[in-house]
Protein backbone atom coordinates (compact mmCIF):
# COMPACT_ATOMS: atom_id res chain seq x y z
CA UNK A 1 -75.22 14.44 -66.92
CA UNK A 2 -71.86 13.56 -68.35
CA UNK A 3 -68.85 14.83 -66.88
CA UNK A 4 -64.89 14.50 -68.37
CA UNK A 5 -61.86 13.11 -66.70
CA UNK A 6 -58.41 13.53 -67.70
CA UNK A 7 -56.09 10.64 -67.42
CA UNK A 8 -52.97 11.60 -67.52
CA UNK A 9 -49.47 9.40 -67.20
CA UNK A 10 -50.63 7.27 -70.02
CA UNK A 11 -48.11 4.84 -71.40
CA UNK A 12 -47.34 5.19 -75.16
CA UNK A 13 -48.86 1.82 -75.99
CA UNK A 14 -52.26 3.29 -75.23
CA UNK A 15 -55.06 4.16 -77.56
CA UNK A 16 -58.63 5.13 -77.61
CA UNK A 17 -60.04 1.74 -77.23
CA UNK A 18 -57.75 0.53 -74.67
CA UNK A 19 -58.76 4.15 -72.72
CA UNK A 20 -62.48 3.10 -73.48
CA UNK A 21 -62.29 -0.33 -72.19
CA UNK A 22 -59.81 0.51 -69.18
CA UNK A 23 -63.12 3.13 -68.12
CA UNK A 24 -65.61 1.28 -68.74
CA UNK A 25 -64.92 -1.06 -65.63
CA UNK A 26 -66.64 1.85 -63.75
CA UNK A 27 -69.83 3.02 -65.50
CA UNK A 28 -70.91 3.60 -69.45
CA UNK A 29 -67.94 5.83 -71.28
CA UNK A 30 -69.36 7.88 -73.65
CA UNK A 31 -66.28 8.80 -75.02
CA UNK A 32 -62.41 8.09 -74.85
CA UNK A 33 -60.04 9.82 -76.66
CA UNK A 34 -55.88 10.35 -76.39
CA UNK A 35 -53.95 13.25 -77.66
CA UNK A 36 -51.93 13.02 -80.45
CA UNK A 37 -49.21 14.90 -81.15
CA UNK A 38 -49.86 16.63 -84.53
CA UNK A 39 -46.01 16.46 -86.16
CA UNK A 40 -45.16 12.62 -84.45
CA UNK A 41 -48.27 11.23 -84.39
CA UNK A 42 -48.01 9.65 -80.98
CA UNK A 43 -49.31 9.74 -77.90
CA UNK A 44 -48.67 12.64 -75.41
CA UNK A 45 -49.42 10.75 -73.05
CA UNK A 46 -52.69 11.78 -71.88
CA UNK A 47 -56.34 11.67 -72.65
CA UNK A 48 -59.92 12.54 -71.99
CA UNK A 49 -62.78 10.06 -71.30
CA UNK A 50 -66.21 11.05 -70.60
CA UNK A 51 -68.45 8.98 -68.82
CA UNK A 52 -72.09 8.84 -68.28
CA UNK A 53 -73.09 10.02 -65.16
CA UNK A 54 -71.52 11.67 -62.13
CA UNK A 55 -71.23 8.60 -59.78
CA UNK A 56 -69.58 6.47 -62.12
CA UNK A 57 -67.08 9.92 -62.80
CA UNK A 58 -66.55 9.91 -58.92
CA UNK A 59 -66.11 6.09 -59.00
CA UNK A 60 -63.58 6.07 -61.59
CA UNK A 61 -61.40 9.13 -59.98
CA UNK A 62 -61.52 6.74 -56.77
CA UNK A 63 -60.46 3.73 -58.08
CA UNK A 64 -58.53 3.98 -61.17
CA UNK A 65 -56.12 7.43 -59.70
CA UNK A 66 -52.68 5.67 -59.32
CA UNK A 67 -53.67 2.55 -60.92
CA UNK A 68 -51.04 0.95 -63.04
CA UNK A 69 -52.20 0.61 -66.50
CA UNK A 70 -49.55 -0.95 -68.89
CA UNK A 71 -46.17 -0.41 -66.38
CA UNK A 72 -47.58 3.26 -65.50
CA UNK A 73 -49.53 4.62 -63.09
CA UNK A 74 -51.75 6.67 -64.21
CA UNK A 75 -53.76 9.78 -63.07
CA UNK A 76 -57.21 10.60 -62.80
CA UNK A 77 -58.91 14.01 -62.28
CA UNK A 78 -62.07 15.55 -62.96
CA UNK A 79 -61.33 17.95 -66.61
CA UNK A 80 -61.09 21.23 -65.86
CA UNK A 81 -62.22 24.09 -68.92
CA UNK A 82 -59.75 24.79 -71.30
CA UNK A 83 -58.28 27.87 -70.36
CA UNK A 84 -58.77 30.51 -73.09
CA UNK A 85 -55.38 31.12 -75.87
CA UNK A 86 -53.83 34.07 -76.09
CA UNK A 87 -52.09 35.10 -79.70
CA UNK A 88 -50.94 32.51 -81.23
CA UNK A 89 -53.32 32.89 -84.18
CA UNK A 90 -52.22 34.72 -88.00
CA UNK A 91 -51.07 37.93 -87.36
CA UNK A 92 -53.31 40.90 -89.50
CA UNK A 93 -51.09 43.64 -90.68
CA UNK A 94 -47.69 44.83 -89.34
CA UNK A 95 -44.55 42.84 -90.79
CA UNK A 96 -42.88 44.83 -93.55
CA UNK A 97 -44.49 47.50 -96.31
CA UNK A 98 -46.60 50.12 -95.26
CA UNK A 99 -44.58 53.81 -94.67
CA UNK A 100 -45.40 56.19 -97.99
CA UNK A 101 -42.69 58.68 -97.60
CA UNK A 102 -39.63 57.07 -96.15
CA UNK A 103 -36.30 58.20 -96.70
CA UNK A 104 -33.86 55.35 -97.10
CA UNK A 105 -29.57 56.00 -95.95
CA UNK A 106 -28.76 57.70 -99.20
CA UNK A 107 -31.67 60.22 -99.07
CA UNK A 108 -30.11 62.22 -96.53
């Protein structure tokens, strides 16, 4: 079964492939990817990379957790679920409008 690590401390020079191939040292990488941020367009200076199985996960975590990759060391964890967002999506309703009968300052 696969399982996700998140590297995190990644230098700015870093990119997918280079995550891939840095990983793959350990056991098969299924995936690799590092997050972009969506208004600069670089890194953010951490990834994901998904590997295989579990021992080459563990093996990984072990070895490559404080490892300098490009001038930075970089860390290694097991992925933990996204935690669930709150708000942030389009507001329904509210804002302005609404109100039928409202008296405005010179009604009174």
């Amino acid at each position: 079964m696969a399982k996700k690590l998140y590297v995190g401390n990644l230098p700015y020079s870093v990119d997918d492939e280079s995550l891939h191939q840095h990983f793959a040292q350990f056991g098969a990488v299924e995936s690799a990817k590092v997050i972009m941020d969506r208004e600069t367009g670089r890194s953010k200076g951490f990834g994901f990379v998904e590997m295989s199985d579990d021992s080459a996960a563990e093996d990984a975590i072990e070895r490559a957790n404080g490892v300098e990759l490009n001038g930075r060391a970089i860390n290694v964890s097991e992925a933990r679920p996204q935690a669930p967002r709150e708000g942030g999506g389009p507001r329904r309703g509210g804002g302005f409008g609404g109100g039928g009968n409202r008296r405005g300052p010179r009604d009174y």
